[in-house]
C-alpha atoms as a PDB file:
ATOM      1  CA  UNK A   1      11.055  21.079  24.146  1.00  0.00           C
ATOM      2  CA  UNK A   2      12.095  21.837  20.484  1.00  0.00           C
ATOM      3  CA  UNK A   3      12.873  25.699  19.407  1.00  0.00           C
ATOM      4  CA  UNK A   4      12.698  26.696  16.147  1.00  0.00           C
ATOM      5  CA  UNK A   5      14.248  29.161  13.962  1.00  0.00           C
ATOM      6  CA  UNK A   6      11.320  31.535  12.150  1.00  0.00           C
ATOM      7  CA  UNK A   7      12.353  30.104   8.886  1.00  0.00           C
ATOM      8  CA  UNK A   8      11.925  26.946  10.006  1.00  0.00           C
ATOM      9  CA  UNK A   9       8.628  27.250  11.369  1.00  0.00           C
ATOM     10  CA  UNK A  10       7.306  28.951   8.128  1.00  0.00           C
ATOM     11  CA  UNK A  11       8.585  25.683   6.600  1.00  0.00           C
ATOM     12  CA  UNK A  12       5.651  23.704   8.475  1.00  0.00           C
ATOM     13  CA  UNK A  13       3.579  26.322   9.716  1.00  0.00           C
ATOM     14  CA  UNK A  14       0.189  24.628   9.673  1.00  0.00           C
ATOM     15  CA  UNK A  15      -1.215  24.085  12.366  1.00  0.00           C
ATOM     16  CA  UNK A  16      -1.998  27.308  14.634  1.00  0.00           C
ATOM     17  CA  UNK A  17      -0.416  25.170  18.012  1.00  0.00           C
ATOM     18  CA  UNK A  18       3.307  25.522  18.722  1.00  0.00           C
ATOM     19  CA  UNK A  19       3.472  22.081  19.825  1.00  0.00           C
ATOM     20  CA  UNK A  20       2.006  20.735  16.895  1.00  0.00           C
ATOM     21  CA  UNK A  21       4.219  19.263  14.206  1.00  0.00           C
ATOM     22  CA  UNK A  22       2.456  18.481  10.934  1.00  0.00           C
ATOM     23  CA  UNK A  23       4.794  16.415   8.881  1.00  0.00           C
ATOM     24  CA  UNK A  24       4.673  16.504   5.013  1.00  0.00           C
ATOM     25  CA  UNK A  25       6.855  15.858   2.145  1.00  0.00           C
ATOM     26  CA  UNK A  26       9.084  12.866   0.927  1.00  0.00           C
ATOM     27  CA  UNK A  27       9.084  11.079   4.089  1.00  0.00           C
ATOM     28  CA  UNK A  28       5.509  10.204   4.316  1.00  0.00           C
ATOM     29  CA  UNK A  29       5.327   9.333   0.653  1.00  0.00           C
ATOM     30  CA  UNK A  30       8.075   7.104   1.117  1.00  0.00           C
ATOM     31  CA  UNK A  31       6.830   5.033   4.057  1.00  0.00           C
ATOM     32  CA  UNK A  32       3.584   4.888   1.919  1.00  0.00           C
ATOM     33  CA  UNK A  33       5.083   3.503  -0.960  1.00  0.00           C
ATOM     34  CA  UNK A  34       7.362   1.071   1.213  1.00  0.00           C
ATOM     35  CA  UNK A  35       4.201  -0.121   2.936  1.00  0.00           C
ATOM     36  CA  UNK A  36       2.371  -0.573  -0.474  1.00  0.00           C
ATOM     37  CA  UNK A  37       5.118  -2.364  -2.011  1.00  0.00           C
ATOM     38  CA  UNK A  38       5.599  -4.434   0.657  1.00  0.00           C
ATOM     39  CA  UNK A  39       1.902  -5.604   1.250  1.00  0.00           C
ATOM     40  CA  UNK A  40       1.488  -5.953  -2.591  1.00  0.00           C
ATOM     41  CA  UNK A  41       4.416  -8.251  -2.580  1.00  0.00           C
ATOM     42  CA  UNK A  42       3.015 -10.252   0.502  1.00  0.00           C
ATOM     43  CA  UNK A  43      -0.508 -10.352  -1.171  1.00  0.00           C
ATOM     44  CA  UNK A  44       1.306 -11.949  -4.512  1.00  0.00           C
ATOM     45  CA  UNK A  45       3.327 -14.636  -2.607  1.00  0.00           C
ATOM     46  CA  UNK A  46       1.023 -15.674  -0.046  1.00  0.00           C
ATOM     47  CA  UNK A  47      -0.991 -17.485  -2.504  1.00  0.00           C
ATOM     48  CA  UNK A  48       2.304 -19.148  -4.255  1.00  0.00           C
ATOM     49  CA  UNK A  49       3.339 -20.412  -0.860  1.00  0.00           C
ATOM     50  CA  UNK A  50      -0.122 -21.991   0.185  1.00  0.00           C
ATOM     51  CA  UNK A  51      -0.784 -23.562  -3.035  1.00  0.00           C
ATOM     52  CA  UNK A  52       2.808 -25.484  -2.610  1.00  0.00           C
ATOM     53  CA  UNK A  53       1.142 -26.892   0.726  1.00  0.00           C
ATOM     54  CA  UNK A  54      -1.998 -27.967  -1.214  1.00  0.00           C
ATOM     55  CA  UNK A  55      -2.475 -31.024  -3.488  1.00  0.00           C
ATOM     56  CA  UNK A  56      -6.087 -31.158  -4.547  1.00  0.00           C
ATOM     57  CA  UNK A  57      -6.253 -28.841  -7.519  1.00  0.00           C
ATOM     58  CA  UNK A  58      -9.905 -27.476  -6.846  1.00  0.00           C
ATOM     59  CA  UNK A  59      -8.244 -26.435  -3.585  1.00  0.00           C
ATOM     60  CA  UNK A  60      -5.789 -24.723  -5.587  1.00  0.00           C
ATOM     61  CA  UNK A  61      -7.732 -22.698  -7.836  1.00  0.00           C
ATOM     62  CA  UNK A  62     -10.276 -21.698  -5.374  1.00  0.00           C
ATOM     63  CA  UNK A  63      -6.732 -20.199  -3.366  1.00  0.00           C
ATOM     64  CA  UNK A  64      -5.998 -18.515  -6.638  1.00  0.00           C
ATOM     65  CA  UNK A  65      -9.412 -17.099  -7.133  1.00  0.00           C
ATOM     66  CA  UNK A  66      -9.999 -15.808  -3.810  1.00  0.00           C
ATOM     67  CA  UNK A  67      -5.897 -13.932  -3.943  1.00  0.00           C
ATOM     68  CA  UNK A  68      -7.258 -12.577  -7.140  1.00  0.00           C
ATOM     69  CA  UNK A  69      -9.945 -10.744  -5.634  1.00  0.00           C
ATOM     70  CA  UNK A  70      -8.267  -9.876  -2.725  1.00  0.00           C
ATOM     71  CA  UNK A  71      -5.590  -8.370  -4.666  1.00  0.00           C
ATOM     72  CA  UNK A  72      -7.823  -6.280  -7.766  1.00  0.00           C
ATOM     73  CA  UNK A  73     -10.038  -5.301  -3.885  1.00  0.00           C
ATOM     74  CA  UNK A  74      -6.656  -3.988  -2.797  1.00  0.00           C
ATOM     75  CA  UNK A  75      -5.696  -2.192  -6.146  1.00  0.00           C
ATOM     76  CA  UNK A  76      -8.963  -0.395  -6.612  1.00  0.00           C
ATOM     77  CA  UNK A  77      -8.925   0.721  -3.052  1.00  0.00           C
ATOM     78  CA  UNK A  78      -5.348   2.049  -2.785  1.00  0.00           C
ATOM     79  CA  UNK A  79      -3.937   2.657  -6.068  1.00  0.00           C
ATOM     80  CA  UNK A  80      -5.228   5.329  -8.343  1.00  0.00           C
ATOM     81  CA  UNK A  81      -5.530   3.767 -11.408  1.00  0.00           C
ATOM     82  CA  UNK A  82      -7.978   3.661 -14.351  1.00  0.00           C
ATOM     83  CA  UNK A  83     -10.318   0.671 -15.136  1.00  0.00           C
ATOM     84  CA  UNK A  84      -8.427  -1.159 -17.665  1.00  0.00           C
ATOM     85  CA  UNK A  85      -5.580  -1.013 -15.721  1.00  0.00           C
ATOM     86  CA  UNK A  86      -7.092  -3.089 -12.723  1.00  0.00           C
ATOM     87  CA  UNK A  87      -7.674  -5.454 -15.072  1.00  0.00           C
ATOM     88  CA  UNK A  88      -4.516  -5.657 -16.687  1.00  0.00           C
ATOM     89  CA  UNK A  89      -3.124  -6.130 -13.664  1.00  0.00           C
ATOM     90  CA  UNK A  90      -5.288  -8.939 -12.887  1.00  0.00           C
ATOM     91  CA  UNK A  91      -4.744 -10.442 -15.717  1.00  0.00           C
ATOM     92  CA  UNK A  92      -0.808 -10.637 -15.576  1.00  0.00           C
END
């Protein structure tokens, strides 16, 4: 069982249980943003690599169209961002 100190239980004094430990701060924003950039990348690529598989071109745009959505369904869901910004993005 972990002790702490008073001042560091005021530090993450949230909960009212004493076996309760409520993380918060860089951490958890990091492992956010690692997991964001990470499936953001993997949404990008995925289409790149299938289309190198594929030799039909309808094939290939419908691939392209459907990553597209996926990935502006993906932005609007998870990143805060304005309007014209989505599209920008979906654009590039």
């Amino acid at each position: 069982m972990l002790k702490f100190s008073a001042a560091q239980r005021r530090s993450f004094d949230i909960s009212s249980d004493a076996h309760v430990y409520i993380y918060s701060g860089s951490l958890i924003r990091r492992v956010a943003r690692m997991v964001f950039v990470i499936s953001m990348t993997l949404l990008l690529l995925t289409p790149v690599v299938i289309c190198n598989f594929i030799n039909d071109t309808t094939s290939r745009i419908i691939v392209i169209i459907i990553s597209n959505i996926v990935i502006q369904t993906v932005l609007c869901s998870l990143a805060k961002s304005r309007t014209i910004e989505i599209f920008v993005a979906a654009a590039t």
